[in-house]
Protein backbone atom coordinates (compact mmCIF):
# COMPACT_ATOMS: atom_id res chain seq x y z
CA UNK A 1 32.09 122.13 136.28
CA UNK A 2 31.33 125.55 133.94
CA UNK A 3 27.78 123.85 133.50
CA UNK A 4 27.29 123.17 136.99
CA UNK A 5 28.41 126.92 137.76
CA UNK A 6 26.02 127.72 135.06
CA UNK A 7 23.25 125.71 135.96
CA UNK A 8 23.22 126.57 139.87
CA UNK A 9 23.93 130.35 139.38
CA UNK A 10 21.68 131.14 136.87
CA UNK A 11 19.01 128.86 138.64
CA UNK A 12 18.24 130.94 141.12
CA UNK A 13 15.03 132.29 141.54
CA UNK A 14 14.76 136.23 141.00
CA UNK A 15 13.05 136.95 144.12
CA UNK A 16 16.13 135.62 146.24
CA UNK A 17 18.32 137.75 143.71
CA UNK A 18 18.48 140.47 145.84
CA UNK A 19 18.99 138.46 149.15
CA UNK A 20 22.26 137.03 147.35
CA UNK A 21 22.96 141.14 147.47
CA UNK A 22 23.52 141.30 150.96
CA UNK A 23 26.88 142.33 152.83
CA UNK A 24 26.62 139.32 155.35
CA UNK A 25 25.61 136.74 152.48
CA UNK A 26 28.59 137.95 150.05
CA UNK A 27 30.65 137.74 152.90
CA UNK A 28 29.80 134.60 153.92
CA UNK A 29 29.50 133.05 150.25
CA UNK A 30 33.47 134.62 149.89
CA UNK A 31 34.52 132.29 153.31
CA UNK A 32 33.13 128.91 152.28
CA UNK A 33 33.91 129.38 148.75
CA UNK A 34 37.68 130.47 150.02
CA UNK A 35 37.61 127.40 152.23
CA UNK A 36 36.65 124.88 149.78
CA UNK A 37 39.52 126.26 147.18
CA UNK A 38 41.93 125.46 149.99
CA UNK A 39 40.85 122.55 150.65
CA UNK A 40 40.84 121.44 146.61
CA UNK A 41 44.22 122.80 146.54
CA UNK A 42 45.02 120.20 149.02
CA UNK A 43 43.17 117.40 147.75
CA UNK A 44 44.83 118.36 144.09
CA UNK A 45 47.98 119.26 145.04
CA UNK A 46 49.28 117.69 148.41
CA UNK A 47 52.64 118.64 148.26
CA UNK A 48 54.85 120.10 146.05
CA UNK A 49 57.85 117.40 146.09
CA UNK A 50 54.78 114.39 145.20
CA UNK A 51 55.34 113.96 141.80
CA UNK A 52 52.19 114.01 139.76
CA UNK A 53 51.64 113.37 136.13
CA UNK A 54 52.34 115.63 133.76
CA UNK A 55 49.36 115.62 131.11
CA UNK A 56 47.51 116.57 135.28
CA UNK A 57 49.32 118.97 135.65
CA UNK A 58 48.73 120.36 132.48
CA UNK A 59 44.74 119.70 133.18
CA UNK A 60 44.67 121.85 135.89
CA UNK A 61 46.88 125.01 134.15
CA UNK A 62 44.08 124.49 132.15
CA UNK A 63 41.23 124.56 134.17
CA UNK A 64 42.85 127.39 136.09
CA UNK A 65 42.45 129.52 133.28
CA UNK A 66 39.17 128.78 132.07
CA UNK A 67 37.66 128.77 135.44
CA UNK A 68 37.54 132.22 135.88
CA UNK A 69 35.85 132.76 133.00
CA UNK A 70 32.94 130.47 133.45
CA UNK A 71 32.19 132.22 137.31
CA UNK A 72 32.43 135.29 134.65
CA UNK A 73 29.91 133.36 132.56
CA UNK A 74 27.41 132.05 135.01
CA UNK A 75 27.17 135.31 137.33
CA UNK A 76 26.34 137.90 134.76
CA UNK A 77 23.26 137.76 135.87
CA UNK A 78 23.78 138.07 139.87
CA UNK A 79 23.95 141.18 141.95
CA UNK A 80 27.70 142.95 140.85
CA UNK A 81 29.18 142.80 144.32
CA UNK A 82 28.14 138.67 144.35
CA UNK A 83 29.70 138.14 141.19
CA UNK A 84 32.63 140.79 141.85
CA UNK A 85 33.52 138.73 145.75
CA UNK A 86 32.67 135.09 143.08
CA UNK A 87 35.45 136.41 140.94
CA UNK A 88 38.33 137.63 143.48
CA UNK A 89 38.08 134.34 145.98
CA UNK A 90 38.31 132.32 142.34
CA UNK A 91 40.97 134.45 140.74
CA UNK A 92 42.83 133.90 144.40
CA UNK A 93 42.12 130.32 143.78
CA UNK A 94 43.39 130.06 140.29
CA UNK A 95 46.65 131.90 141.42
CA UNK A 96 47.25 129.44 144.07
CA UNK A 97 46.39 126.61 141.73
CA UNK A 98 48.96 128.09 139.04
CA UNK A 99 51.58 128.36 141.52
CA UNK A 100 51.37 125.23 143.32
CA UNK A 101 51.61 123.41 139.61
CA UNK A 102 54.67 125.52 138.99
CA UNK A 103 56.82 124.58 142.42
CA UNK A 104 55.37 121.29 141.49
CA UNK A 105 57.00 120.58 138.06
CA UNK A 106 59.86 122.80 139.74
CA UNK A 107 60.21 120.11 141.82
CA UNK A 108 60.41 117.51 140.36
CA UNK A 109 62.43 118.90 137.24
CA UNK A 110 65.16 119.28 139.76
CA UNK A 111 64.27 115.41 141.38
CA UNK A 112 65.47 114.50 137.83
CA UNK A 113 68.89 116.03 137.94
């Protein structure tokens, strides 16, 4: 994933730099990339009391924290206010993806008892 990130963001051409700039483009970039976090988070995570493995759980504490650091990492380069929307839709989806691991293993710690 970071060299995917890395490979598409950094890819772009410099004249379309500053179309990536634009309000309505940042805007729009922020709603799919929102929707497609929700939609992981689904796909990842379907619901809470499902109990899931724990060394995948543990993957995606992982990759929760490291994420946010490689859309750090492959937008340097990007207008600020792209990288700055990149980095708040992906820290929201990092803090969803944190929590729904926690009521996970919540849940099923107390399945156990």
């Amino acid at each position: 994933i970071e060299s995917n990130l890395k490979q598409f963001w950094q890819g772009i051409p410099s004249d379309l730099l500053a179309a990536i700039g634009c309000h309505v483009v940042i805007d729009q970039v922020a709603l799919f990339d929102w929707q497609l976090y929700k939609n992981l988070l689904h796909v990842l995570i379907p619901h809470p009391m499902e109990p899931m493995i724990s060394s995948f759980v543990q993957a995606l504490r992982q990759f929760s924290k490291c994420y946010i650091l490689w859309i750090q990492d492959s937008t340097f380069h990007i207008p600020a206010n792209m990288s700055k929307a990149k980095m708040q839709v992906g820290k929201m989806f990092t803090t969803s993806l944190r929590r729904q691991t926690a009521m996970t293993h919540l849940c099923q710690v107390r399945q156990l008892r």
